[in-house]
C-alpha atoms as a PDB file:
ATOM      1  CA  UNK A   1      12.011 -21.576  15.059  1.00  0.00           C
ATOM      2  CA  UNK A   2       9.023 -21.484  16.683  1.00  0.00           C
ATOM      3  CA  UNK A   3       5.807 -23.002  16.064  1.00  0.00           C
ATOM      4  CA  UNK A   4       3.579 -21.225  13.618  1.00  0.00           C
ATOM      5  CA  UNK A   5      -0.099 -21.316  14.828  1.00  0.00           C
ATOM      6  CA  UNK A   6      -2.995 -20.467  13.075  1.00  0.00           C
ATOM      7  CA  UNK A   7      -4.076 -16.857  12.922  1.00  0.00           C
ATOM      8  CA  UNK A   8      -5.811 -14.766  10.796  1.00  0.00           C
ATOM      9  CA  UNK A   9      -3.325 -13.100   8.437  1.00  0.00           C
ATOM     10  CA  UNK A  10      -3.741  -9.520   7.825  1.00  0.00           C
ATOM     11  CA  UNK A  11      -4.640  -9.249   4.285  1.00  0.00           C
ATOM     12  CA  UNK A  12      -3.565  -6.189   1.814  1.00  0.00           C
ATOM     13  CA  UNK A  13      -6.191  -6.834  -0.894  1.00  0.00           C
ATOM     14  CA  UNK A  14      -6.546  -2.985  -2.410  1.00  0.00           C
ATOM     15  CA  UNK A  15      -3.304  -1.264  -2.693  1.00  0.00           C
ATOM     16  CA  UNK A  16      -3.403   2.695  -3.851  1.00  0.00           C
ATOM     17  CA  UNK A  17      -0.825   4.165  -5.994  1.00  0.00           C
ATOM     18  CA  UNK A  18      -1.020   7.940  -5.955  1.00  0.00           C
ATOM     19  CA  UNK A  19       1.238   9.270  -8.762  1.00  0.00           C
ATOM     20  CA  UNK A  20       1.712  13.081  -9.974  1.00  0.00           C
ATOM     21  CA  UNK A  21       2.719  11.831 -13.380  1.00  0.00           C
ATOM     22  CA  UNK A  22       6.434  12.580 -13.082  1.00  0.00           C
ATOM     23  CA  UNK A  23       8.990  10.205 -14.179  1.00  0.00           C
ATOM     24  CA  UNK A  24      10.669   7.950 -12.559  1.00  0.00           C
ATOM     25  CA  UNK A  25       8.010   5.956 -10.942  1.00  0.00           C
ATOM     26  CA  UNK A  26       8.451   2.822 -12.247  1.00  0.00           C
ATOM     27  CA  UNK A  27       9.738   1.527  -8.811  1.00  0.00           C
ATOM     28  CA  UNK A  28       6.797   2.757  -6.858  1.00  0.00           C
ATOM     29  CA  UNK A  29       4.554   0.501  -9.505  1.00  0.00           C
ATOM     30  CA  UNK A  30       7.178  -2.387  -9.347  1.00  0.00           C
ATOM     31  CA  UNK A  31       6.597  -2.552  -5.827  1.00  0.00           C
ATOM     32  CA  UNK A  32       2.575  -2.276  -5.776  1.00  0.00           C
ATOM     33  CA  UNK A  33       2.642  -5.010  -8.626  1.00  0.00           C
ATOM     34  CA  UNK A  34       5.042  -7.402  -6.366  1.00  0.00           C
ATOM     35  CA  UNK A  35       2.652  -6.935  -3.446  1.00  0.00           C
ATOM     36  CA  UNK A  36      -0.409  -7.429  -5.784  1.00  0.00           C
ATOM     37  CA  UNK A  37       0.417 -10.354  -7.066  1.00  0.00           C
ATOM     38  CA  UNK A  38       1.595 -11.741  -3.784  1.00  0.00           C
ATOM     39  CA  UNK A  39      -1.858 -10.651  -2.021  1.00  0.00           C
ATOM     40  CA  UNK A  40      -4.153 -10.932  -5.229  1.00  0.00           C
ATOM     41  CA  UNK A  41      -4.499  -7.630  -4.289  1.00  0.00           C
ATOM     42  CA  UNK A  42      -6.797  -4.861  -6.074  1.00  0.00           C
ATOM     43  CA  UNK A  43      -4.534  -2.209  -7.618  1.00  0.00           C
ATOM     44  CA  UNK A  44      -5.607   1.876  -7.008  1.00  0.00           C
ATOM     45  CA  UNK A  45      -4.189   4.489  -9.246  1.00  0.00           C
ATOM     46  CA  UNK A  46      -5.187   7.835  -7.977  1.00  0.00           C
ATOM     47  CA  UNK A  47      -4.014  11.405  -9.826  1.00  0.00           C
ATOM     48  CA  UNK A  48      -5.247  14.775  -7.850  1.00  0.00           C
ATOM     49  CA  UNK A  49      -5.722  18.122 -10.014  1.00  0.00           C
ATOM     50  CA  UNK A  50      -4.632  20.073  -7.240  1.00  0.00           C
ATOM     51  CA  UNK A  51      -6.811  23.148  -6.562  1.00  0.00           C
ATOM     52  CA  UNK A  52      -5.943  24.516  -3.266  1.00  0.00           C
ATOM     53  CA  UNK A  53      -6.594  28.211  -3.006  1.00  0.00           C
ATOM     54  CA  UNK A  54      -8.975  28.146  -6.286  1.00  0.00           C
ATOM     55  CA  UNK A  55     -12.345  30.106  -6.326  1.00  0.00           C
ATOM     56  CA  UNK A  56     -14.612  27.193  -6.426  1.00  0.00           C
ATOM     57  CA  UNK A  57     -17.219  29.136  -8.542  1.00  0.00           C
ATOM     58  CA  UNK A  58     -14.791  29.326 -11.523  1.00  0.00           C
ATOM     59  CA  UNK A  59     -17.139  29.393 -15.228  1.00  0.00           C
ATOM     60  CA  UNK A  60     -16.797  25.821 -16.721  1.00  0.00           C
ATOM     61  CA  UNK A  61     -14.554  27.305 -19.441  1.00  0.00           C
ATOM     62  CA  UNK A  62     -12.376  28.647 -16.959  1.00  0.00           C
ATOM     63  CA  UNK A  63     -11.910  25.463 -15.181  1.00  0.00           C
ATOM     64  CA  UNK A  64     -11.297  23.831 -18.156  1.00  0.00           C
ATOM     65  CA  UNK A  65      -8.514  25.982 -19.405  1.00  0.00           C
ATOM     66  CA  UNK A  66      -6.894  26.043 -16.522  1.00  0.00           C
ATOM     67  CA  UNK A  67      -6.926  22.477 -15.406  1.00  0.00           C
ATOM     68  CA  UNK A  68      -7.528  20.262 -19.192  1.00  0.00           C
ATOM     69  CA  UNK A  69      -3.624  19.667 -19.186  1.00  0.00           C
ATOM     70  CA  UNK A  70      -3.327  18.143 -15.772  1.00  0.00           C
ATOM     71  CA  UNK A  71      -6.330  16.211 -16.127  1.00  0.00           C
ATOM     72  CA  UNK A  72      -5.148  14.884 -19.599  1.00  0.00           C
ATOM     73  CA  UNK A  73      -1.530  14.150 -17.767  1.00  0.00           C
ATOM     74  CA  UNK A  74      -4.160  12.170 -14.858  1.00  0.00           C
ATOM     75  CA  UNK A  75      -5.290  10.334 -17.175  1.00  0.00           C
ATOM     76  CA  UNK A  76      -2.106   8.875 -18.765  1.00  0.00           C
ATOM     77  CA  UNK A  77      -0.489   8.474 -15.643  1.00  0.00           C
ATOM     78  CA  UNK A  78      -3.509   6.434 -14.377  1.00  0.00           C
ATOM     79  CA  UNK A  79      -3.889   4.449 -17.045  1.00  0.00           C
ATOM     80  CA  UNK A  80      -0.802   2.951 -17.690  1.00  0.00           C
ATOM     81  CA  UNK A  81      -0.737   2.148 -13.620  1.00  0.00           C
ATOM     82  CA  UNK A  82      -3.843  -0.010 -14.771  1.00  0.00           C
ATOM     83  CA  UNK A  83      -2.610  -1.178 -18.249  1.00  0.00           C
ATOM     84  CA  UNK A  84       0.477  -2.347 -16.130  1.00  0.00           C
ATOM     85  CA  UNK A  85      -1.490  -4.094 -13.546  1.00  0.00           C
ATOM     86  CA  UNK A  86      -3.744  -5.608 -15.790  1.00  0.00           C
ATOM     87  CA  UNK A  87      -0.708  -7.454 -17.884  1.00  0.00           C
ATOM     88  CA  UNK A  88      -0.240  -8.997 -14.610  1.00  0.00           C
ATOM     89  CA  UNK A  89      -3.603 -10.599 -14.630  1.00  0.00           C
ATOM     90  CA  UNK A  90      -4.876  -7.710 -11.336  1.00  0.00           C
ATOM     91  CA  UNK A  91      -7.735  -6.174 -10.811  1.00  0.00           C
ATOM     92  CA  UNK A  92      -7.339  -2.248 -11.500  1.00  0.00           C
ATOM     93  CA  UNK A  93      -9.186   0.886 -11.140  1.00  0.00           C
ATOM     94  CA  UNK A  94      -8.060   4.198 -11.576  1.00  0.00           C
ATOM     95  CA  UNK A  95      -9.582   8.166 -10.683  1.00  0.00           C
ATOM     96  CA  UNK A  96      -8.447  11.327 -11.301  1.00  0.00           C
ATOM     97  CA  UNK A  97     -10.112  14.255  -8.658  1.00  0.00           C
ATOM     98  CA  UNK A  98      -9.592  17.716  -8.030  1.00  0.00           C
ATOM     99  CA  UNK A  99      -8.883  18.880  -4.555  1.00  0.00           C
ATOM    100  CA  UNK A 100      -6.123  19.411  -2.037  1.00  0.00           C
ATOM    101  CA  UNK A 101      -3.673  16.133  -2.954  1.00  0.00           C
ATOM    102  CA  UNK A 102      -3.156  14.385   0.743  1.00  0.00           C
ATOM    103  CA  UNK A 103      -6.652  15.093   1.698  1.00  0.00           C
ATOM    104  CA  UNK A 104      -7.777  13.887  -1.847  1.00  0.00           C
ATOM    105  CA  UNK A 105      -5.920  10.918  -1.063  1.00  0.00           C
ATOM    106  CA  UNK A 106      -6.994   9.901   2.767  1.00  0.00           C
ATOM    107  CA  UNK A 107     -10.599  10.560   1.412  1.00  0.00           C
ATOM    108  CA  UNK A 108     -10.097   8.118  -1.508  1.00  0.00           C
ATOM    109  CA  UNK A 109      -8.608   5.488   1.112  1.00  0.00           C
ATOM    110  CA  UNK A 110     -11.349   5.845   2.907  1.00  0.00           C
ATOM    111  CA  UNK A 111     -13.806   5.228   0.602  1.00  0.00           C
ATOM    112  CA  UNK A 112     -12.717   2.697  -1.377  1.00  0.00           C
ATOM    113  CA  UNK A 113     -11.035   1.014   1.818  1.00  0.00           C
ATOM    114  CA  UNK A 114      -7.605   1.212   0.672  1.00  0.00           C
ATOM    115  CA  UNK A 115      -5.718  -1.068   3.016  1.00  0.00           C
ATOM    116  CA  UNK A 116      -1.984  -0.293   1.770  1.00  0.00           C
ATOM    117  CA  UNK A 117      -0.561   3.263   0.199  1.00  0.00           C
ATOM    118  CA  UNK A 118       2.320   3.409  -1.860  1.00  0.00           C
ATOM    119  CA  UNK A 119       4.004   6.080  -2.704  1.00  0.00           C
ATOM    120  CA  UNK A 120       7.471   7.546  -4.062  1.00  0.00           C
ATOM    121  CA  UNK A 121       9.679   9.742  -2.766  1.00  0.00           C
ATOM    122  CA  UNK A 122      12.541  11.766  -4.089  1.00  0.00           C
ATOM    123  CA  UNK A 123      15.742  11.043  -2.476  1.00  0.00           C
ATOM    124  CA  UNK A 124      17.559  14.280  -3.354  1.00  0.00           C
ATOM    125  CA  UNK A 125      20.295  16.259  -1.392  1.00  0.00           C
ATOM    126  CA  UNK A 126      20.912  20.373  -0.558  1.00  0.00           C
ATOM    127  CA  UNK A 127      19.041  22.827   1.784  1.00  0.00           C
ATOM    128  CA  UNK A 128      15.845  23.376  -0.709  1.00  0.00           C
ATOM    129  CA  UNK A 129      15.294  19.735  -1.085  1.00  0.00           C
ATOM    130  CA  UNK A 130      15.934  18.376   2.740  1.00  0.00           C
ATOM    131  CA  UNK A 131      12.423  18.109   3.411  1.00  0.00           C
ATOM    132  CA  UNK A 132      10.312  15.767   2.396  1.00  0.00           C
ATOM    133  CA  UNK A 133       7.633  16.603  -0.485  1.00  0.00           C
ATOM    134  CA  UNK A 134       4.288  18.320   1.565  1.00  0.00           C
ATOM    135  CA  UNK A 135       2.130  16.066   0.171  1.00  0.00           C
ATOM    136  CA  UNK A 136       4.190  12.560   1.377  1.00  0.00           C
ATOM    137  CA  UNK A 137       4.709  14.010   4.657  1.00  0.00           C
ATOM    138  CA  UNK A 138       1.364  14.636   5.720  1.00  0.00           C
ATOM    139  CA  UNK A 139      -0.018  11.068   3.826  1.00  0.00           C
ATOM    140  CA  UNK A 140       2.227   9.525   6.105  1.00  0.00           C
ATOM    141  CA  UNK A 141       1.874  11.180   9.396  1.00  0.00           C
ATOM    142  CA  UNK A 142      -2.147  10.958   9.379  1.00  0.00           C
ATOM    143  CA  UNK A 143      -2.872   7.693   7.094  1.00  0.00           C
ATOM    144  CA  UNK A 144      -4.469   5.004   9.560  1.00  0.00           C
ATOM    145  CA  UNK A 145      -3.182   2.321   7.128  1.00  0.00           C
ATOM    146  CA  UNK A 146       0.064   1.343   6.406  1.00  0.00           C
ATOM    147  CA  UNK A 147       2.659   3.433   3.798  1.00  0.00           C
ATOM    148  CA  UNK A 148       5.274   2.209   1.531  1.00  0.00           C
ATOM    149  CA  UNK A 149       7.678   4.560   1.027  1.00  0.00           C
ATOM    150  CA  UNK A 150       9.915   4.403  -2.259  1.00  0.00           C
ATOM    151  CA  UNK A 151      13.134   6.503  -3.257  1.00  0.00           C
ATOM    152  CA  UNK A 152      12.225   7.349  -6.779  1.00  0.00           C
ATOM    153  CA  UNK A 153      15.278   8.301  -8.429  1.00  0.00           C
ATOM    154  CA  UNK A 154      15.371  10.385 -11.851  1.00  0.00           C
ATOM    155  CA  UNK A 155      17.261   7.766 -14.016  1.00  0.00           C
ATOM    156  CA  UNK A 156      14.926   5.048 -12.931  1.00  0.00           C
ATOM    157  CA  UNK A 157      17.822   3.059 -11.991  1.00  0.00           C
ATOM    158  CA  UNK A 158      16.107   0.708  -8.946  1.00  0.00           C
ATOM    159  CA  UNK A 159      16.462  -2.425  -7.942  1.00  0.00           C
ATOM    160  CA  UNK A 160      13.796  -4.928  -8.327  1.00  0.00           C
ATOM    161  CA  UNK A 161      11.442  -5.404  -5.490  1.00  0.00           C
ATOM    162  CA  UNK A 162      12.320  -7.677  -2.999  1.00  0.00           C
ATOM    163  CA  UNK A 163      11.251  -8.263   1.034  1.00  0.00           C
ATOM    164  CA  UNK A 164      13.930 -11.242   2.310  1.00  0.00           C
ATOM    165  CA  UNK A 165      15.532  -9.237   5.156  1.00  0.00           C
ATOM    166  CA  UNK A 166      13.201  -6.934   6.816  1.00  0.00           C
ATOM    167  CA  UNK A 167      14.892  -4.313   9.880  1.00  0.00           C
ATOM    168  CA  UNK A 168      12.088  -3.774  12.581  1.00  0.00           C
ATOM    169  CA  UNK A 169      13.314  -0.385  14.687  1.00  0.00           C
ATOM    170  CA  UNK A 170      11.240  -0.501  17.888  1.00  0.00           C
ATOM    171  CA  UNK A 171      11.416   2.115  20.783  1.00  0.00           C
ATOM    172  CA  UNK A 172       8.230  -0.391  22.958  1.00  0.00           C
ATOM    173  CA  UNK A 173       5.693   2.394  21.645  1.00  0.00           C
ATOM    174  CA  UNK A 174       2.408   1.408  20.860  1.00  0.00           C
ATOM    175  CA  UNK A 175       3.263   3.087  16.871  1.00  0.00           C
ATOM    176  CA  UNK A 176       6.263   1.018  16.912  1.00  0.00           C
ATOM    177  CA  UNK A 177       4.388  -2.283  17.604  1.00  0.00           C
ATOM    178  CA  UNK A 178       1.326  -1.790  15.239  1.00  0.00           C
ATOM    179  CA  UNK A 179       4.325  -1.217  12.673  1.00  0.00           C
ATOM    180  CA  UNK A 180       5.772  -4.281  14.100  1.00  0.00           C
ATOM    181  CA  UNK A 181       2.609  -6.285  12.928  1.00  0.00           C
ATOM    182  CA  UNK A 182       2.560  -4.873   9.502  1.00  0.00           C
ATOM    183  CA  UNK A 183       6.084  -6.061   8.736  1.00  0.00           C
ATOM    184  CA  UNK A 184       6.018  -9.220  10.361  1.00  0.00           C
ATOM    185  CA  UNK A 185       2.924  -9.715   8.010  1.00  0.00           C
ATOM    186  CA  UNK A 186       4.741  -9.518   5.379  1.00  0.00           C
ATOM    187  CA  UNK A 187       7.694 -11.315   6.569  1.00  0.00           C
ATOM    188  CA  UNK A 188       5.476 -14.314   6.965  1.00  0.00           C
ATOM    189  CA  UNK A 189       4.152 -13.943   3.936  1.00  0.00           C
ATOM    190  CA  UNK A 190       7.892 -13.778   1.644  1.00  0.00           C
ATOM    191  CA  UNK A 191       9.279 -16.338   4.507  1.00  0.00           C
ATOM    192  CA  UNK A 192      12.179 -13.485   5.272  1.00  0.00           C
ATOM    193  CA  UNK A 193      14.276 -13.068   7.833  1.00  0.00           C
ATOM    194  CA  UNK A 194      13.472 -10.537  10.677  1.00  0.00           C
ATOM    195  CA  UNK A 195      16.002  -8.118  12.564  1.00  0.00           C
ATOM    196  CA  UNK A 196      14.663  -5.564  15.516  1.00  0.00           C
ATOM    197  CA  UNK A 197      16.651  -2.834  16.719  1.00  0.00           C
ATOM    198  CA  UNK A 198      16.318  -0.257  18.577  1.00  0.00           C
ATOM    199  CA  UNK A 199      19.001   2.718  19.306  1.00  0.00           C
ATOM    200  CA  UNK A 200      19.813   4.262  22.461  1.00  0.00           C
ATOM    201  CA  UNK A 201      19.071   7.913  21.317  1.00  0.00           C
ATOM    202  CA  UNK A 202      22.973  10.221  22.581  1.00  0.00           C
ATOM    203  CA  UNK A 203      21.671  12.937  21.474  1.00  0.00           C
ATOM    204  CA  UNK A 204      18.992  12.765  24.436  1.00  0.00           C
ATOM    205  CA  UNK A 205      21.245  10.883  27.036  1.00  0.00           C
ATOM    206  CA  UNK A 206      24.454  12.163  27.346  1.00  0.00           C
ATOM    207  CA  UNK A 207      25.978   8.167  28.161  1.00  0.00           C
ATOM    208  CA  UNK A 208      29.245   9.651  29.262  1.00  0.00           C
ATOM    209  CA  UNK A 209      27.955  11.442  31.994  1.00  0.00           C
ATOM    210  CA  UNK A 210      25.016   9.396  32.944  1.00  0.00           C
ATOM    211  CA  UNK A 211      25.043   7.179  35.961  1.00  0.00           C
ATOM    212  CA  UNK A 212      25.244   3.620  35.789  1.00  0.00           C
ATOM    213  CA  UNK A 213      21.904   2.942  36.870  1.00  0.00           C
ATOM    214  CA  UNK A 214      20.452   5.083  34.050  1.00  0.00           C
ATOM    215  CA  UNK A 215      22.757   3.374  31.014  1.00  0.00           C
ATOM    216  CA  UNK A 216      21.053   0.251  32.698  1.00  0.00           C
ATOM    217  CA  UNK A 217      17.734   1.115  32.458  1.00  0.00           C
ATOM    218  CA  UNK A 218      17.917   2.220  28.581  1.00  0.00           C
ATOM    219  CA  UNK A 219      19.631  -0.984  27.958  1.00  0.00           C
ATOM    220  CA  UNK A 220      17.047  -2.606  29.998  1.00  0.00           C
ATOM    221  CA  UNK A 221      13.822  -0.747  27.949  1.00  0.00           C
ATOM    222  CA  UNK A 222      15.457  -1.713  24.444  1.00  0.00           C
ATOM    223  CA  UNK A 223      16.129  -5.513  25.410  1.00  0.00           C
ATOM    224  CA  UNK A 224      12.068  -5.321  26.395  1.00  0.00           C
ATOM    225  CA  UNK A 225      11.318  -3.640  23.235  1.00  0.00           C
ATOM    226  CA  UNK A 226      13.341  -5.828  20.934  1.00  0.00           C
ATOM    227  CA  UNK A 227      12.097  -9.165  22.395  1.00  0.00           C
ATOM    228  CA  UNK A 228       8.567  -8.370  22.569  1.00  0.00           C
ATOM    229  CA  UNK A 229       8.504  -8.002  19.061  1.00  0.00           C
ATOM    230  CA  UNK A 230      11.101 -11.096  18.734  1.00  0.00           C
ATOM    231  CA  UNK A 231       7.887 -12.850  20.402  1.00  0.00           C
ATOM    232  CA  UNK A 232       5.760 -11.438  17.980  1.00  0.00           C
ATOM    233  CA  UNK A 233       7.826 -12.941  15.231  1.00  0.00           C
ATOM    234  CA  UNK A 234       7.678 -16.449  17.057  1.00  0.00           C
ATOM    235  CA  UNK A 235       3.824 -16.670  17.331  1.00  0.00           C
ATOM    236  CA  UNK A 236       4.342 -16.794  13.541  1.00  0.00           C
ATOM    237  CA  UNK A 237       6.504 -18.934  12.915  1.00  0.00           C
ATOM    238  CA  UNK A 238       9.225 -16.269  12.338  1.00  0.00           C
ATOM    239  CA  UNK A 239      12.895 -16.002  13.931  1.00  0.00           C
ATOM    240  CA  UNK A 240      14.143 -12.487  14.377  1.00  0.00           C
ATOM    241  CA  UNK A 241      17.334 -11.198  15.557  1.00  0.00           C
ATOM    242  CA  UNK A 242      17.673  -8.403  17.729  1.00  0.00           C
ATOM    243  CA  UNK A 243      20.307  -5.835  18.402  1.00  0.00           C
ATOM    244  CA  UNK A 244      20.503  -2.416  20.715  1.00  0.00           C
ATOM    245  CA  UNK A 245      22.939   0.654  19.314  1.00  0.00           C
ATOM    246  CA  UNK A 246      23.368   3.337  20.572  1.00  0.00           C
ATOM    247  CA  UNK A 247      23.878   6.637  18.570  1.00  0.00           C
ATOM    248  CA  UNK A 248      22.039   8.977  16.555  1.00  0.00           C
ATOM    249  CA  UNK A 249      18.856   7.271  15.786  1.00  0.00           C
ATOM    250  CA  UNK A 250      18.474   7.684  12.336  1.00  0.00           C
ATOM    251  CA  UNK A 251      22.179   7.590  11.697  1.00  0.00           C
ATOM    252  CA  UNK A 252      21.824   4.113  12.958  1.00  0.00           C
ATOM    253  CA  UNK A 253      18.844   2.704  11.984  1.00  0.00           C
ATOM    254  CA  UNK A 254      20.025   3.206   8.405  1.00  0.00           C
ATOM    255  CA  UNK A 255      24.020   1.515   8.955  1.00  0.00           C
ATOM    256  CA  UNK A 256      22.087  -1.166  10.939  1.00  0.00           C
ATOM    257  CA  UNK A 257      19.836  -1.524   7.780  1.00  0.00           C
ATOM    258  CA  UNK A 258      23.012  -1.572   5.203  1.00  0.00           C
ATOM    259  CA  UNK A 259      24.859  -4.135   7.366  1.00  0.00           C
ATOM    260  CA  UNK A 260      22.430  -7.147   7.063  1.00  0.00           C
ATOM    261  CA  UNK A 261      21.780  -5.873   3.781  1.00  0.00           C
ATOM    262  CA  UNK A 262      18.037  -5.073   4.239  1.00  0.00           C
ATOM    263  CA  UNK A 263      15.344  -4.974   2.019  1.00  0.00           C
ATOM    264  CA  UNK A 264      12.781  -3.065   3.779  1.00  0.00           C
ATOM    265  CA  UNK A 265      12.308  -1.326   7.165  1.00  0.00           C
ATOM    266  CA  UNK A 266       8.819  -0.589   9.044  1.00  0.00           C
ATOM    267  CA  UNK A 267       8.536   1.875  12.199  1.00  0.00           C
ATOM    268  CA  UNK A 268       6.348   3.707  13.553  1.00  0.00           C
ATOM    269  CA  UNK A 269       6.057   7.510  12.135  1.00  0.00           C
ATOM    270  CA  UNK A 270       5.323   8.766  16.161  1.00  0.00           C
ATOM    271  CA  UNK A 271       7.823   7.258  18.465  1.00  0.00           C
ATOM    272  CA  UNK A 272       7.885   7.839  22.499  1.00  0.00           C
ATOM    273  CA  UNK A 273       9.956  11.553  21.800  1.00  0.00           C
ATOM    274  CA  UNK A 274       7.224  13.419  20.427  1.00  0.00           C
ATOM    275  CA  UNK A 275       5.997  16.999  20.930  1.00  0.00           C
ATOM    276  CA  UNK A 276       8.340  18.658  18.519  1.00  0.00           C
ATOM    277  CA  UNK A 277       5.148  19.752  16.389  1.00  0.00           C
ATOM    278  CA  UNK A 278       6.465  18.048  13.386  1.00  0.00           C
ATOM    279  CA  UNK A 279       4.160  16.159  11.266  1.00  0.00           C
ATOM    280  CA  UNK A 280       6.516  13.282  11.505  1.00  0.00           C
ATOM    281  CA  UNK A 281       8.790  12.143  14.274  1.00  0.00           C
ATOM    282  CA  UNK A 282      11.782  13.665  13.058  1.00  0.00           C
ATOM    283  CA  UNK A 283      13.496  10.165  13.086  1.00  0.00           C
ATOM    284  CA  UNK A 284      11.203   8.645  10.657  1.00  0.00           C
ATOM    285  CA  UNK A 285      11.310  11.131   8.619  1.00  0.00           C
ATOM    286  CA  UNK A 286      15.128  11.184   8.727  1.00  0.00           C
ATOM    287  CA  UNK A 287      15.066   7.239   7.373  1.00  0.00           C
ATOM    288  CA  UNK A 288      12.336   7.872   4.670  1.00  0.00           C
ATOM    289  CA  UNK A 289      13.941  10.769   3.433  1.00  0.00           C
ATOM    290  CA  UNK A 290      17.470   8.838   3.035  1.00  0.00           C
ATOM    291  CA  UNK A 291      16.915   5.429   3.003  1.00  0.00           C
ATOM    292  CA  UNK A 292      17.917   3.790  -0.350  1.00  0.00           C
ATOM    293  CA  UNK A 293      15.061   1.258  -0.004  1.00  0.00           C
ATOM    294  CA  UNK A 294      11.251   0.889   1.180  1.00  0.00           C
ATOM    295  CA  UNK A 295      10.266   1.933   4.148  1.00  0.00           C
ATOM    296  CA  UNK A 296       7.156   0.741   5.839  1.00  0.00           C
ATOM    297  CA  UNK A 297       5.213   3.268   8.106  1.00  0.00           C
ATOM    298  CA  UNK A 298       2.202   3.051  10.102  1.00  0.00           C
ATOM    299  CA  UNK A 299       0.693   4.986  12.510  1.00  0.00           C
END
């Protein structure tokens, strides 16, 4: 163990829950409220009326008609965020806007310097559901604070929020790092145990065919990877284990993640393989979209 020095710990004191209202988003709050009360944190509850495409010079009775019953759904969603928070002795504010929803969102985190964003995800299956929802992917791919990322499933069936083994992929990019210091954050904070990985990507390197020399140096760049974030860990006090596979990235991150029976994972959401045009690198948004729990992204 190493010893833990004094530092100035990155603090999350105003968390933002965007919700649309639906059901099932009792884990996304769980997990706001556990980090709340851990941080004394503020909590956010943000509903957007989306407009997009809508003449802005709409009469006032117009607007009304058309947009009274998700305003009055806002408001109810909203509230019992902050009713919720509240029982738990937080601080709470709540706001429901019109505009386009991610912009709406990054504007509100912004202004009311928002220094955590959680939000839910729907971890559905089948060709019409394989991407992630619009409005998630592009809050994640261009927030410049961190994300949580929670599987919101329909039967509300969830476990309870919990961050005592926390899975740190790493490809040595400067993303992978900041999301590095975001986890290990809160690793000091719930005293859990810390295990970096990073995957040898097959599907770029054929490792069959490759020359010796070149299986060496990708072995080489994840040791490097994995231990500088190892050190990381030790400047706070932290042990972490680390681990190379090699494989489909996202294929492995998420076994890796199962067998020491995470609780969380952070990355990056831009890794070193990027210029696809995606919004997200395609392996991050791989792991959100299937992961059965949390996962941290930062950019």
């Amino acid at each position: 163990m190493g010893v833990r020095t004094e530092r100035p710990s990155r603090m999350f004191t105003t968390i933002l829950v965007p919700t649309d209202g639906s059901a099932g988003a009792e884990a996304t709050i769980d997990h706001a409220l556990e980090l709340g009360r851990t941080y004394e944190a503020e909590i956010h509850s943000l509903y957007v009326v989306e407009t997009g495409g809508t003449p802005a010079e709409l009469a006032a009775d117009d607007r009304e008609e058309l947009y009274a019953p998700s305003e009055r759904r806002g408001r109810e969603a909203t509230i019992r965020i902050t009713d919720v928070a509240e029982e738990n002795d937080l601080q709470a504010a709540r706001e429901v806007r019109e505009g386009v929803p991610h912009r709406t969102i990054l504007e509100y985190v912004d202004e009311q310097a928002v220094d955590m964003i959680v939000m839910g995800t729907h971890g559905r299956t089948g060709a019409d559901r394989a991407r992630l929802g619009s409005t998630t992917e592009r809050v994640l791919a261009l927030s410049d604070v961190p994300v949580l990322s929670v599987r919101l499933t329909d039967d509300g069936d969830t476990p309870a929020p919990a961050y005592d083994r926390i899975v740190i992929p790493t490809d040595g990019s400067d993303a992978a790092d900041r999301a590095a210091e975001n986890a290990l954050e809160i690793a000091e904070k719930y005293d859990a145990s810390v295990n970096v990985v990073y995957v040898v990507d097959t599907t770029t390197y054929d490792l069959e065919d490759a020359p010796r020399s070149i299986v060496g140096l990708l072995k080489e760049g994840g040791e490097n990877a994995t231990e500088t974030v190892a050190e990381m860990a030790d400047e706070r006090g932290l042990e972490a284990t680390t681990a190379i596979r090699r494989g489909v990235p996202a294929e492995k991150l998420l076994e890796y993640a199962s067998t020491v029976d995470a609780d969380l994972v952070a990355m990056g959401t831009r890794g070193r393989a990027v210029g696809s045009g995606q919004l997200l690198g395609s392996t991050t948004a791989r792991v959100v979209r299937r992961s059965p729990i949390p996962v941290l992204t930062s950019n």
